[in-house]
N, C-alpha and C. Protein backbone atom coordinates (compact mmCIF):
# COMPACT_ATOMS: atom_id res chain seq x y z
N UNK A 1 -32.71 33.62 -41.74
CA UNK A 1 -31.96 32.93 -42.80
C UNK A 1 -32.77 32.91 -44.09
N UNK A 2 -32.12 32.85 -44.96
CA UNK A 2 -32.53 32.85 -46.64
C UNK A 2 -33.01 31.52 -47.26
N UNK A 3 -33.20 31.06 -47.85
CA UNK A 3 -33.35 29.95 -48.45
C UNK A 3 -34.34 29.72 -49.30
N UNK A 4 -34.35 28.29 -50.00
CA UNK A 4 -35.80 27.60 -51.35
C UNK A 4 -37.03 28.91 -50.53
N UNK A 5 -37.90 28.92 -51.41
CA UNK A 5 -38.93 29.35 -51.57
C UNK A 5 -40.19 27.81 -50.69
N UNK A 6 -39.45 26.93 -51.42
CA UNK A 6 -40.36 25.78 -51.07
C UNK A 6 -39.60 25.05 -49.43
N UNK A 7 -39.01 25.53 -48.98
CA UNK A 7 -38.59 25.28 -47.56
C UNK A 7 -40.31 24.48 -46.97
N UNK A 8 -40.32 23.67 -46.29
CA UNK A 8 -41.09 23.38 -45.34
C UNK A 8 -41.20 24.45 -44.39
N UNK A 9 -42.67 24.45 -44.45
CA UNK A 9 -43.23 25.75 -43.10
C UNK A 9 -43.85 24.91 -41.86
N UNK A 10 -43.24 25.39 -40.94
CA UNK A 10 -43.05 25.15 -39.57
C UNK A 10 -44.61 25.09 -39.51
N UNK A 11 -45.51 25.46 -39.55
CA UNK A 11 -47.11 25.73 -39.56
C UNK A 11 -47.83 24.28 -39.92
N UNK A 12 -46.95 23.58 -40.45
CA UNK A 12 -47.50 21.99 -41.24
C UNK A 12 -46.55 21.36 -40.34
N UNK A 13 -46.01 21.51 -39.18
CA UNK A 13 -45.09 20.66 -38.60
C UNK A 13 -45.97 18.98 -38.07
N UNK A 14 -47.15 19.18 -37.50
CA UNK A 14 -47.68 18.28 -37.71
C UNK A 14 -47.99 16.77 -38.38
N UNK A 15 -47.90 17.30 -39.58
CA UNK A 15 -47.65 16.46 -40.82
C UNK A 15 -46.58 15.69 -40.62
N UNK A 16 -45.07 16.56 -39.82
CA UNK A 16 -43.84 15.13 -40.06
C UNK A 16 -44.09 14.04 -38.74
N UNK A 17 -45.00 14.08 -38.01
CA UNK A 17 -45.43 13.33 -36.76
C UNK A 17 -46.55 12.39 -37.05
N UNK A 18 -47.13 12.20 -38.58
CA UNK A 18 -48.48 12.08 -38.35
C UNK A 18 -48.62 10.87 -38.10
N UNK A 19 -49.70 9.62 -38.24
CA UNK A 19 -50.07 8.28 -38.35
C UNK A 19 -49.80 7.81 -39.88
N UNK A 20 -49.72 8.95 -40.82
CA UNK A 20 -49.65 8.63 -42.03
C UNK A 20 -48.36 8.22 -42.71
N UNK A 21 -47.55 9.21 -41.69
CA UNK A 21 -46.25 9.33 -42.20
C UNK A 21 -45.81 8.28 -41.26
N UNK A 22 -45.70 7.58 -40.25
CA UNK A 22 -45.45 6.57 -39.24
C UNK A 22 -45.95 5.20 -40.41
N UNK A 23 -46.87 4.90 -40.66
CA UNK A 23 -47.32 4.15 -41.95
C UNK A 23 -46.02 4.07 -42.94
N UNK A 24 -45.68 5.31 -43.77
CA UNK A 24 -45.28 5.25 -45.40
C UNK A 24 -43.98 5.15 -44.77
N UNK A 25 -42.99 5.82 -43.73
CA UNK A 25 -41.90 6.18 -43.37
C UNK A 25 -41.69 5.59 -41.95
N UNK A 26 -41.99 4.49 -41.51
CA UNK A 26 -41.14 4.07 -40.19
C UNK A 26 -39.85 4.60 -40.11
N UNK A 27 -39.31 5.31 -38.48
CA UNK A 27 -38.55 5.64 -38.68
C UNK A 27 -37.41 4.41 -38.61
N UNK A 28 -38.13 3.03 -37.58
CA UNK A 28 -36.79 2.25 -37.48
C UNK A 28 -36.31 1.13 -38.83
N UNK A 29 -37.04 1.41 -40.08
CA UNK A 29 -35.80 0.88 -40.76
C UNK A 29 -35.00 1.91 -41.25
N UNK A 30 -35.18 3.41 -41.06
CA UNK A 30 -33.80 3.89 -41.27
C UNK A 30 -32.76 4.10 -40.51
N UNK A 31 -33.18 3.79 -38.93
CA UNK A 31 -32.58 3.58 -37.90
C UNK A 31 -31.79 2.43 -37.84
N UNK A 32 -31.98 1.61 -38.36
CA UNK A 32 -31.50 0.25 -38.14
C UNK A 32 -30.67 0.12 -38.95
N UNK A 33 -30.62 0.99 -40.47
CA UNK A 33 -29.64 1.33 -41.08
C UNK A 33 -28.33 1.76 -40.67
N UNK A 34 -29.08 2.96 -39.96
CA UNK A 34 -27.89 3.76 -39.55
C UNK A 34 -27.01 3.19 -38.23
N UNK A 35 -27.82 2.47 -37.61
CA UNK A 35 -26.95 1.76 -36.20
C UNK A 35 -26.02 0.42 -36.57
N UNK A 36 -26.29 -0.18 -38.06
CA UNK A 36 -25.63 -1.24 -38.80
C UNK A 36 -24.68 -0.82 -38.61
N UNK A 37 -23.62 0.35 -38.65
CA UNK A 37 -22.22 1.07 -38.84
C UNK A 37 -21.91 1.33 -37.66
N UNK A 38 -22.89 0.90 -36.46
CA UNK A 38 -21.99 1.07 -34.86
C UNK A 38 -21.26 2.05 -34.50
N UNK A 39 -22.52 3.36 -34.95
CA UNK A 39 -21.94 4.72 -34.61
C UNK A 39 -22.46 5.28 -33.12
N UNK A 40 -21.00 6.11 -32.74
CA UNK A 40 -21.51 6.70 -31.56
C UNK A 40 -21.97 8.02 -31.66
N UNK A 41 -21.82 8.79 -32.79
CA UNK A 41 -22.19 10.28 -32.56
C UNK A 41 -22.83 10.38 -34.25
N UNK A 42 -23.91 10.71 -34.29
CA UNK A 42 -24.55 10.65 -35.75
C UNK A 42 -25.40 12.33 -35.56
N UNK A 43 -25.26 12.66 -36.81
CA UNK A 43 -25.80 13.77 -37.26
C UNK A 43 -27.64 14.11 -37.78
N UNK A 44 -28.37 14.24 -37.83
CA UNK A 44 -29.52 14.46 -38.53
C UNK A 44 -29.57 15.73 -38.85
N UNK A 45 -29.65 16.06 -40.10
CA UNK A 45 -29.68 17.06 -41.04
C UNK A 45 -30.93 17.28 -41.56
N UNK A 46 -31.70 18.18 -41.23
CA UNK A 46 -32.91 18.68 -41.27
C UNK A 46 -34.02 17.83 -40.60
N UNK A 47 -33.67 18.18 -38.94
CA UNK A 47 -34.19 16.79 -37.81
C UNK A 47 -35.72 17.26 -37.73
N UNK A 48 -36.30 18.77 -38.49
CA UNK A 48 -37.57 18.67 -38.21
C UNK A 48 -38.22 18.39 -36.55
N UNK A 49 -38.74 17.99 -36.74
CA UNK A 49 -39.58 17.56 -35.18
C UNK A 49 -38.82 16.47 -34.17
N UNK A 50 -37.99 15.77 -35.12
CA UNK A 50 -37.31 15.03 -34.08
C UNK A 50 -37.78 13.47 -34.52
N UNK A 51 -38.80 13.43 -35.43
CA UNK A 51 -39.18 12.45 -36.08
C UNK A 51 -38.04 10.90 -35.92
N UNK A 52 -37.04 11.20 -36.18
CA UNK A 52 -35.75 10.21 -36.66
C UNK A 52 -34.76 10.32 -35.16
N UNK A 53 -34.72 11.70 -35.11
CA UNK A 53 -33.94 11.96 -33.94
C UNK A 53 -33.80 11.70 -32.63
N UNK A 54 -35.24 11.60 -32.43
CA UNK A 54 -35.60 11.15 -30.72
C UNK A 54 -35.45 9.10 -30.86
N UNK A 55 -36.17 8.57 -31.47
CA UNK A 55 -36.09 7.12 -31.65
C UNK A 55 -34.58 6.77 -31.66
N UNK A 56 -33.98 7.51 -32.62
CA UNK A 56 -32.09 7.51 -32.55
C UNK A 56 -31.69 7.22 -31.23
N UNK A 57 -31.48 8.46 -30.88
CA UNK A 57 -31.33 8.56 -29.06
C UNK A 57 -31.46 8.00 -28.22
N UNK A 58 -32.95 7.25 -28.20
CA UNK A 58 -32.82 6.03 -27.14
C UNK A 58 -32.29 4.83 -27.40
N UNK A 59 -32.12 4.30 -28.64
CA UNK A 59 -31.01 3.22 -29.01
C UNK A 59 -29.78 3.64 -28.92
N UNK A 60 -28.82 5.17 -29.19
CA UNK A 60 -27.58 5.01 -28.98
C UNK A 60 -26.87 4.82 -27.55
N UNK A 61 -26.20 4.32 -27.46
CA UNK A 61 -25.80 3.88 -25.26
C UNK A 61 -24.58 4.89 -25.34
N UNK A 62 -24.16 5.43 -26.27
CA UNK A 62 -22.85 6.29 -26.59
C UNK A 62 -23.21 7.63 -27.67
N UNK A 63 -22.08 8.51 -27.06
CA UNK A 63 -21.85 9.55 -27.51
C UNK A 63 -23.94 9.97 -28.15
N UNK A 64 -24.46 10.49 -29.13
CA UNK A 64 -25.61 10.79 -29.27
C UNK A 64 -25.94 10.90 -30.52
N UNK A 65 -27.29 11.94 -30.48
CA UNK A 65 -27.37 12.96 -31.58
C UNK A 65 -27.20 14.09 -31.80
N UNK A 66 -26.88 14.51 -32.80
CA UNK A 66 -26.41 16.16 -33.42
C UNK A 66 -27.82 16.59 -34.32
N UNK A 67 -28.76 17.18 -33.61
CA UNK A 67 -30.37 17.56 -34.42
C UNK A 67 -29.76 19.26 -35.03
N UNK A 68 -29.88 19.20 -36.33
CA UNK A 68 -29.82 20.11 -37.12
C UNK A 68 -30.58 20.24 -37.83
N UNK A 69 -31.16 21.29 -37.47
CA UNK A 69 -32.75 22.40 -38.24
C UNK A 69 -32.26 23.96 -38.65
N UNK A 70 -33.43 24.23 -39.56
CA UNK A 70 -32.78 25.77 -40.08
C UNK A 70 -34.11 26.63 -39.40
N UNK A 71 -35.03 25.69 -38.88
CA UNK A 71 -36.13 26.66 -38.15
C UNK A 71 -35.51 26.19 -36.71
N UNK A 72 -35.52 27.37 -35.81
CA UNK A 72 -35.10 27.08 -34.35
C UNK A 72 -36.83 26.43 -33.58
N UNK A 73 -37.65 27.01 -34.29
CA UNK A 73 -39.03 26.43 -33.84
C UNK A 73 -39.28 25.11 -33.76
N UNK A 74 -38.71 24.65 -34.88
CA UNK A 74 -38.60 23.05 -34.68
C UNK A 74 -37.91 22.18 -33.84
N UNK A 75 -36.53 23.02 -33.37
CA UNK A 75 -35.68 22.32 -32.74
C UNK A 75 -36.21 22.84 -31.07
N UNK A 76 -36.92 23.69 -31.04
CA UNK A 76 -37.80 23.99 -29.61
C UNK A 76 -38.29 22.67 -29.41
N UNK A 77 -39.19 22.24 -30.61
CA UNK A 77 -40.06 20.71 -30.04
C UNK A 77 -39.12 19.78 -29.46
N UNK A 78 -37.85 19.71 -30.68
CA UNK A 78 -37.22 18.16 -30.38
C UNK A 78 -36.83 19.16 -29.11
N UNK A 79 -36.22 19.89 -28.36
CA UNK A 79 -35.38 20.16 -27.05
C UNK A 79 -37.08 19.45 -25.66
N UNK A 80 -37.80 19.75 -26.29
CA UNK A 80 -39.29 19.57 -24.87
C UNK A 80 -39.31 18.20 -25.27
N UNK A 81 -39.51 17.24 -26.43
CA UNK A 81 -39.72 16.26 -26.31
C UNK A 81 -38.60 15.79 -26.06
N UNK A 82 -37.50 16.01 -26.44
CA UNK A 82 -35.91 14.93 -25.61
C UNK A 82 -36.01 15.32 -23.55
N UNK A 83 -36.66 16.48 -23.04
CA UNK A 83 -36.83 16.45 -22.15
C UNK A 83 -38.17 15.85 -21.05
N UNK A 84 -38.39 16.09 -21.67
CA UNK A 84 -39.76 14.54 -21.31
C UNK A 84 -39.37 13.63 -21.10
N UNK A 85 -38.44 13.10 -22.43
CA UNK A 85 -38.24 11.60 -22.63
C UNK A 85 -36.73 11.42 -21.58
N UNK A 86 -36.15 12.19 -20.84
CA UNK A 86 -34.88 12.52 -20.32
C UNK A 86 -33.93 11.88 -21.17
N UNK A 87 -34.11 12.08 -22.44
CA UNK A 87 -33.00 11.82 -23.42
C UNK A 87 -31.74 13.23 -23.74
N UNK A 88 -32.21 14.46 -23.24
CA UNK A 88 -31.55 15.77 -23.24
C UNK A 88 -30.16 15.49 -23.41
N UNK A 89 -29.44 14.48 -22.56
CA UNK A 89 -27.72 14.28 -22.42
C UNK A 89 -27.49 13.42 -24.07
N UNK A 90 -28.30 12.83 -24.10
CA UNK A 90 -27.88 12.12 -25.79
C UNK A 90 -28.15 12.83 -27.03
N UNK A 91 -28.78 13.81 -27.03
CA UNK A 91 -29.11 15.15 -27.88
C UNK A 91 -28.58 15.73 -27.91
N UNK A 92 -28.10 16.78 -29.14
CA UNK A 92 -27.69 18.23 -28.90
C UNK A 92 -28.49 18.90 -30.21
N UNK A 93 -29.09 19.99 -30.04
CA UNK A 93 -29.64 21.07 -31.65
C UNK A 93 -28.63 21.95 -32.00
N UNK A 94 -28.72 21.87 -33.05
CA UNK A 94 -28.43 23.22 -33.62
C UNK A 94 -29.18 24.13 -34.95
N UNK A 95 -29.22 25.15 -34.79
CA UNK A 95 -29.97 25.92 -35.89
C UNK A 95 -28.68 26.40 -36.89
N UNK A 96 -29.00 26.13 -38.14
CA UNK A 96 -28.27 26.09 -39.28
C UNK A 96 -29.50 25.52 -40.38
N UNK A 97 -28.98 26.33 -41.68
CA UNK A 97 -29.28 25.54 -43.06
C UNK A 97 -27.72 25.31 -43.67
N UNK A 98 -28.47 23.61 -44.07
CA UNK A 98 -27.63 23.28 -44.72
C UNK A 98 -27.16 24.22 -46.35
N UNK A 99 -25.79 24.01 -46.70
CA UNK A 99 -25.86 24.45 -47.86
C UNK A 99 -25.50 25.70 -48.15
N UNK A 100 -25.91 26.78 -46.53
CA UNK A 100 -25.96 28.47 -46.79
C UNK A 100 -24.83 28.77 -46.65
N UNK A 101 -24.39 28.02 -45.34
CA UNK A 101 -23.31 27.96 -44.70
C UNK A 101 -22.46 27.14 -44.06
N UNK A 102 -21.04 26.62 -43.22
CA UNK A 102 -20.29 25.75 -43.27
C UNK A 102 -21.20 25.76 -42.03
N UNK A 103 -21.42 24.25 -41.16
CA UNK A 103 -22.01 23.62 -40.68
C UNK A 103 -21.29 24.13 -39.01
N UNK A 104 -21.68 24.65 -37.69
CA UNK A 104 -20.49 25.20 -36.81
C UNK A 104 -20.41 23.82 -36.12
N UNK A 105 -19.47 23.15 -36.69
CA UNK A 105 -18.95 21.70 -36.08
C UNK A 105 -17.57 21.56 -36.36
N UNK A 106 -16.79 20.80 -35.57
CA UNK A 106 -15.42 20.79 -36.16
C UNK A 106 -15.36 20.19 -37.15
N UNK A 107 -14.31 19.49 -37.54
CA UNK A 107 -13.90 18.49 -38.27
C UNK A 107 -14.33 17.92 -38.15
N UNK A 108 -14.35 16.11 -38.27
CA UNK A 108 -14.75 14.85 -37.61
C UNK A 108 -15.24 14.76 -36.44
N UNK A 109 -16.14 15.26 -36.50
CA UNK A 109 -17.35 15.35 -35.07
C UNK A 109 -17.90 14.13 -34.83
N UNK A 110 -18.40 13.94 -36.10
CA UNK A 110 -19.29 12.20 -35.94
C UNK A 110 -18.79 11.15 -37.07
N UNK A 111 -19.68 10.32 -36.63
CA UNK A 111 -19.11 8.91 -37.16
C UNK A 111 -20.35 8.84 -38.24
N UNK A 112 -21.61 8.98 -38.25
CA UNK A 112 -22.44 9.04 -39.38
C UNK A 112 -23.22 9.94 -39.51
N UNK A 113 -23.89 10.45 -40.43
CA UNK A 113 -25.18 11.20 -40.55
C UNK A 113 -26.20 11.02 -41.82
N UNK A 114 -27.42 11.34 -41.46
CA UNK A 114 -28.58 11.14 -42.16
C UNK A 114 -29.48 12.57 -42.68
N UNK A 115 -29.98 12.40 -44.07
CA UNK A 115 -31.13 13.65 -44.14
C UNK A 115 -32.15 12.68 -44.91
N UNK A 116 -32.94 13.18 -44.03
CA UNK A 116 -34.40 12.70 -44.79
C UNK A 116 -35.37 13.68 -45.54
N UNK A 117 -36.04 13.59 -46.40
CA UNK A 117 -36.86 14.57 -47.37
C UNK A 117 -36.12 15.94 -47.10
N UNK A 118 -34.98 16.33 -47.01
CA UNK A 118 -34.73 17.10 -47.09
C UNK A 118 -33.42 18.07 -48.29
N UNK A 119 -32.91 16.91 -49.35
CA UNK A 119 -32.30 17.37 -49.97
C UNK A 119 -32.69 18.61 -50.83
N UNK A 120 -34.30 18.24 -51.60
CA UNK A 120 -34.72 19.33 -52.62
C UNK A 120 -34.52 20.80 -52.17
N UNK A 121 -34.32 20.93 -50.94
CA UNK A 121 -34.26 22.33 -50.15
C UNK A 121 -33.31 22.84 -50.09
N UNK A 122 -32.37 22.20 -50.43
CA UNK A 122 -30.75 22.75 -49.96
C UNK A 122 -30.42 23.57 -51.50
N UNK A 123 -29.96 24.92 -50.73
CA UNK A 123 -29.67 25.85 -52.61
C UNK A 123 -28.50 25.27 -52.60
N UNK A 124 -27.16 25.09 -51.94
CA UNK A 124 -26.53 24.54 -52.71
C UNK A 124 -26.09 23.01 -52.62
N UNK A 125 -26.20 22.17 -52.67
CA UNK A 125 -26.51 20.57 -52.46
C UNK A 125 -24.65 20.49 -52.48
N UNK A 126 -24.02 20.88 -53.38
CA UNK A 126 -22.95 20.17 -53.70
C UNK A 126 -21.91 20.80 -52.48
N UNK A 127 -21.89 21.89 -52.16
CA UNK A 127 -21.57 22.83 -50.80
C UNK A 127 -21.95 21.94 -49.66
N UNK A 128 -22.95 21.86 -49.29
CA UNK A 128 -23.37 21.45 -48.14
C UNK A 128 -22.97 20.07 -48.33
N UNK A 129 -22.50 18.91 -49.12
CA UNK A 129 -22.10 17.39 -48.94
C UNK A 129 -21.17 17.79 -48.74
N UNK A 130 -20.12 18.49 -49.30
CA UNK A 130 -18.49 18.36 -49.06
C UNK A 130 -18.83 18.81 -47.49
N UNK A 131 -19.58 19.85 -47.08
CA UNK A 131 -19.43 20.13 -45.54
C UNK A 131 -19.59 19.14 -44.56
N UNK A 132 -20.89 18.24 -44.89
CA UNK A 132 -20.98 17.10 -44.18
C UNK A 132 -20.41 16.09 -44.11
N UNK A 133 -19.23 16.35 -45.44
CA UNK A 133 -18.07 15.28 -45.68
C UNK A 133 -17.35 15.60 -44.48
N UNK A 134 -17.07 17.03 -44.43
CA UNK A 134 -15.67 17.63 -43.50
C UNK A 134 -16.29 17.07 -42.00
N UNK A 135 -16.97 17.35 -41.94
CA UNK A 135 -17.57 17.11 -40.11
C UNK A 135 -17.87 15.38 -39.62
N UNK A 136 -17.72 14.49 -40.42
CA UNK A 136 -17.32 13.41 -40.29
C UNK A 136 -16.43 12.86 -40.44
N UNK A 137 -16.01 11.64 -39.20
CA UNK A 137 -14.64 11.08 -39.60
C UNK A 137 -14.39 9.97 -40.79
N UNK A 138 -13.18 9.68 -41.21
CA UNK A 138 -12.47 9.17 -42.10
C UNK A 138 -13.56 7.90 -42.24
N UNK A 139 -14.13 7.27 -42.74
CA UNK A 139 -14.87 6.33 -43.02
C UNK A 139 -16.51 6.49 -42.64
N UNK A 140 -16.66 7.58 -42.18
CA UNK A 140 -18.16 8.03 -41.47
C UNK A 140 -18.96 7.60 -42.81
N UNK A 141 -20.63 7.19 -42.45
CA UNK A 141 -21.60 6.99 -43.61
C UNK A 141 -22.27 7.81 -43.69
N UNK A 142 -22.82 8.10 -44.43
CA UNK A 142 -23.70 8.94 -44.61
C UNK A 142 -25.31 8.17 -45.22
N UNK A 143 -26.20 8.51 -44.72
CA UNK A 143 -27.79 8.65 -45.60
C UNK A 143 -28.62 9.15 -46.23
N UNK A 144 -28.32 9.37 -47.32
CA UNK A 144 -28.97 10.65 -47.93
C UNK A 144 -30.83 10.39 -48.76
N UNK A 145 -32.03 10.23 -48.12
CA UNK A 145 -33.16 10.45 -48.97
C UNK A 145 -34.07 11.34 -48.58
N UNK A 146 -34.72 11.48 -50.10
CA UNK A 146 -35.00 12.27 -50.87
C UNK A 146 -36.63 11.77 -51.47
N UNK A 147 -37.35 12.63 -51.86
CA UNK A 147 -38.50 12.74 -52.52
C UNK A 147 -38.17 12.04 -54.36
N UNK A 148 -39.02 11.36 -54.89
CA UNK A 148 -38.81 10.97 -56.04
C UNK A 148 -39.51 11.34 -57.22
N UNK A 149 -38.99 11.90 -58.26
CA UNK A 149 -39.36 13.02 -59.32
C UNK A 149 -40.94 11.85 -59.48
N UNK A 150 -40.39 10.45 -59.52
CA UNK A 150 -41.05 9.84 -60.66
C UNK A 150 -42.40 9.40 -59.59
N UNK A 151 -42.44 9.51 -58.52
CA UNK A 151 -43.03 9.40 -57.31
C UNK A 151 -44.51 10.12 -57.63
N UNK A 152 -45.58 9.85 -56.70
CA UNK A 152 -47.12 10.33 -56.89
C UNK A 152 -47.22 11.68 -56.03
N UNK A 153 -47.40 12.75 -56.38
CA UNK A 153 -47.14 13.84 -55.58
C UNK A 153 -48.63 13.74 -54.60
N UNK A 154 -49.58 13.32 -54.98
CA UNK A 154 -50.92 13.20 -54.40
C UNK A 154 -50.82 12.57 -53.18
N UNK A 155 -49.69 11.60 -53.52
CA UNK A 155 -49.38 11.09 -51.97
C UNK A 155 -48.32 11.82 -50.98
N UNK A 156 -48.13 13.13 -51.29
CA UNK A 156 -47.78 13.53 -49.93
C UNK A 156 -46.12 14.49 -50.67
N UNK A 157 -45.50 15.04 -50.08
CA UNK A 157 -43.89 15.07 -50.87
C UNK A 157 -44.50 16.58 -51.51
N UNK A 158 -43.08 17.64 -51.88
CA UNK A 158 -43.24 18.48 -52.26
C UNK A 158 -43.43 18.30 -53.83
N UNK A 159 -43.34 19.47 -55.16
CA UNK A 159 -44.05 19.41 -55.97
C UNK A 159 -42.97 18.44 -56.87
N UNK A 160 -43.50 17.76 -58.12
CA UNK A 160 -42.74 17.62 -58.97
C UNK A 160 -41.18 18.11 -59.03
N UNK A 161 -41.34 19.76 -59.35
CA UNK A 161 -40.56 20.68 -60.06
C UNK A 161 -39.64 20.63 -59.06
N UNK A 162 -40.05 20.64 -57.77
CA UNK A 162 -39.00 20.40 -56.54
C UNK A 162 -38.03 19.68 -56.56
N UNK A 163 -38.60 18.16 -57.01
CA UNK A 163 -37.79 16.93 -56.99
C UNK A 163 -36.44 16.97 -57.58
N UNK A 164 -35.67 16.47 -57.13
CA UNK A 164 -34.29 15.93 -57.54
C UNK A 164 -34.47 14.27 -57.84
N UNK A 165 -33.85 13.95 -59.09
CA UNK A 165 -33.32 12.33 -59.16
C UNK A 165 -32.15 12.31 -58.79
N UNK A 166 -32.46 11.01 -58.59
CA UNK A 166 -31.57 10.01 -57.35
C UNK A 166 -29.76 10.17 -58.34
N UNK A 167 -29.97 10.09 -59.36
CA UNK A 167 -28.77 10.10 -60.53
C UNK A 167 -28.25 11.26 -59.98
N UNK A 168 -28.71 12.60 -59.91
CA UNK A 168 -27.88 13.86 -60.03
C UNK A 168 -27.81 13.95 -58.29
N UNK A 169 -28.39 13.51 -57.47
CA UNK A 169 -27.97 13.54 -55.88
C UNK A 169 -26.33 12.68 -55.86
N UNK A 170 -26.51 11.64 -56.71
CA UNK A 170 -25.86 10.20 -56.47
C UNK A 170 -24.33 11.45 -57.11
N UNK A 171 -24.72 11.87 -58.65
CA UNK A 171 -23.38 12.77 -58.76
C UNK A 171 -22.66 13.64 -57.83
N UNK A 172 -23.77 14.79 -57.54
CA UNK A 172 -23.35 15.58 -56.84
C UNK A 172 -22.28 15.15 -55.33
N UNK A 173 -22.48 14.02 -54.96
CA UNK A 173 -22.26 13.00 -53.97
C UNK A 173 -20.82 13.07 -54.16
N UNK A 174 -20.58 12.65 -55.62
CA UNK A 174 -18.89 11.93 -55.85
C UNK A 174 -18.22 13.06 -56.29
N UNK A 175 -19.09 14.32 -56.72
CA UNK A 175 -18.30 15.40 -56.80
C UNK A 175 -18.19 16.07 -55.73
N UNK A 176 -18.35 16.04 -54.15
CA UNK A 176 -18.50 16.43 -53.44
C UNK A 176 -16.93 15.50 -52.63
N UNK A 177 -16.74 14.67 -52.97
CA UNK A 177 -15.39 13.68 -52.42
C UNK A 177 -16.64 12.46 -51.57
N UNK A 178 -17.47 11.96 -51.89
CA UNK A 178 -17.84 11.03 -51.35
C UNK A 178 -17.78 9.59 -51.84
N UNK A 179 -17.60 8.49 -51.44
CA UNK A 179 -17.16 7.61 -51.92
C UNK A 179 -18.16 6.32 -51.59
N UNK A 180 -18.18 5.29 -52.23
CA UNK A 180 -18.53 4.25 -52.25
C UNK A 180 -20.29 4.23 -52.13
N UNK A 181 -20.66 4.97 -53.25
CA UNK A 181 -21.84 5.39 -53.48
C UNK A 181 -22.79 4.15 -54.21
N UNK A 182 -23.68 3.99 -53.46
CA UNK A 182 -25.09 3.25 -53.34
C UNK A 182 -26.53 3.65 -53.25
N UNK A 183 -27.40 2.57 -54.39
CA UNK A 183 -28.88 2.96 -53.87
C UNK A 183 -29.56 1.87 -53.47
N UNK A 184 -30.25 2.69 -52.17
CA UNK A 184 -30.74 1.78 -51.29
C UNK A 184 -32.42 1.54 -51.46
N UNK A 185 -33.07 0.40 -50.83
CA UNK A 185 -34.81 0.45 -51.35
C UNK A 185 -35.06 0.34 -50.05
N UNK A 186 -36.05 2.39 -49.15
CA UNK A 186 -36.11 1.94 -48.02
C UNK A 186 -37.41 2.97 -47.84
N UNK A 187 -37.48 3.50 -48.48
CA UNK A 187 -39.20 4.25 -48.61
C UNK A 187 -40.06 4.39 -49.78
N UNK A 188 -40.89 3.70 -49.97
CA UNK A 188 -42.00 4.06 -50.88
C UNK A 188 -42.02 5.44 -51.26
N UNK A 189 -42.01 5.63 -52.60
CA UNK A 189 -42.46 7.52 -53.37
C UNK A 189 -40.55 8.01 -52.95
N UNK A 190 -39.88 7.66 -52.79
CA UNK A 190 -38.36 8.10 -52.54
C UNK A 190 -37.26 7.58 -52.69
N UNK A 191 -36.05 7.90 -52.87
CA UNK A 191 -34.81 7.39 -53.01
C UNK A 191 -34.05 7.68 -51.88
N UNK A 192 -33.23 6.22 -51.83
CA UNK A 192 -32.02 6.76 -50.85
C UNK A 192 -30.95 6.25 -51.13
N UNK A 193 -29.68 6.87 -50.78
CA UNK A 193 -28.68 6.77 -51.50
C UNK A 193 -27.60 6.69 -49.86
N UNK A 194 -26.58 5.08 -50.24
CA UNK A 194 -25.48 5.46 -49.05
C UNK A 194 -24.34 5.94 -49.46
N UNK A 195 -23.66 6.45 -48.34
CA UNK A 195 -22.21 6.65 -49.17
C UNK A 195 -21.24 6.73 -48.19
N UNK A 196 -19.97 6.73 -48.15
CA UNK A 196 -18.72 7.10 -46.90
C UNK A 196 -18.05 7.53 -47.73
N UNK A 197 -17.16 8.81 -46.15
CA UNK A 197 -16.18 9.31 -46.79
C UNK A 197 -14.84 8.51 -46.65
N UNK A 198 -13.99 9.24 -47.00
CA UNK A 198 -12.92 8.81 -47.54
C UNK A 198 -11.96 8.13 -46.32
N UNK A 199 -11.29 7.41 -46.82
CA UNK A 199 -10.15 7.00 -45.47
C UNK A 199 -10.94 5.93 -44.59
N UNK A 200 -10.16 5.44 -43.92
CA UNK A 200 -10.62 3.90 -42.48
C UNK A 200 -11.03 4.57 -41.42
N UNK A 201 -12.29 3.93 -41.13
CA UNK A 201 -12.92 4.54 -40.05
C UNK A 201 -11.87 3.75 -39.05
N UNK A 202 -11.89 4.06 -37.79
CA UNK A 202 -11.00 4.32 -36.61
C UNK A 202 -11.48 2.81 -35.91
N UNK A 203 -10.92 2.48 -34.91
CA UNK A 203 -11.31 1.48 -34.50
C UNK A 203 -12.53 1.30 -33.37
């Protein structure tokens, strides 16, 4: 597959596991976010190592996770560590980049999904939200953060020039059909932004 130049290399995978990043980025307050909306089938969009994904998993009692990576190397780890952890039945991977192409999910697959540090990567940002619009149902949330322009690059995060502000994510968002757009304060050096799509979530 094609993609940024500045893609994360599988070779630094390390780094999304570290003590450092467990410090700046707990994964359970974005977990705790995302389980606020009492979803049974949630998405992670650029699941990396599994960082977000595996902790997910053992809190959901229903339906799972959907781990989506554009390196299949990565999604090797999360498949050995969800099997360790015999979380395998609440998991599923898939290899895809966001953005290149339409996501191979149906329609309203899930009820929420999340990307973490992974927006600056996506070539086309506004493509890939309407997709993640389509593959969730009628009221599904979404989580979208991101690295922050205005943020200390010394502490960690790709370059400056990389960065996206939270303003032109937050647009691209409502030009994408997403609705009821919010910013949230949930990582140091980053932005995050909520949003749902359109229509009443189901009962």
């Amino acid at each position: 597959m094609t993609g940024p130049a500045h893609r994360f290399p599988f070779e630094k995978h390390h780094v999304l596991d570290s003590a450092k990043r467990m410090r700046e980025q707990p994964p359970g307050r974005l977990i705790e976010l995302v389980l606020a909306g009492k979803p049974a089938t949630v998405i992670d969009l650029g699941a990396g190592t599994g960082y977000f994904a595996l902790p997910l998993a053992r809190r959901l009692t229903a339906g799972g996770v959907i781990a989506i990576d554009a390196d299949p190397r990565m999604l090797e780890l999360i498949r050995a560590r969800a099997d360790e952890e015999g979380l395998t039945p609440r998991l599923v991977t898939i290899a895809a980049a966001a953005g290149e192409a339409p996501l191979p999910l149906d329609d309203a697959t899930a009820d929420a999904a999340f990307s973490v540090n992974l927006y600056h990567e996506i070539p086309h940002p506004a493509a890939a939200l309407a997709d993640l619009r389509r593959v969730l149902r009628p009221g599904g949330r979404l989580i979208l953060s991101d690295w922050d322009p205005s943020g200390d690059p010394a502490q960690g995060g790709p370059r400056l020039a990389h960065r996206v502000p939270a303003g032109d994510a937050a647009r691209t968002l409502e030009e994408a059909g997403w609705t009821g757009i919010r910013r949230i304060d949930l990582y140091t050096g980053t932005w995050t932004l909520a949003a749902i799509t359109p229509g009443e979530a189901g009962p």
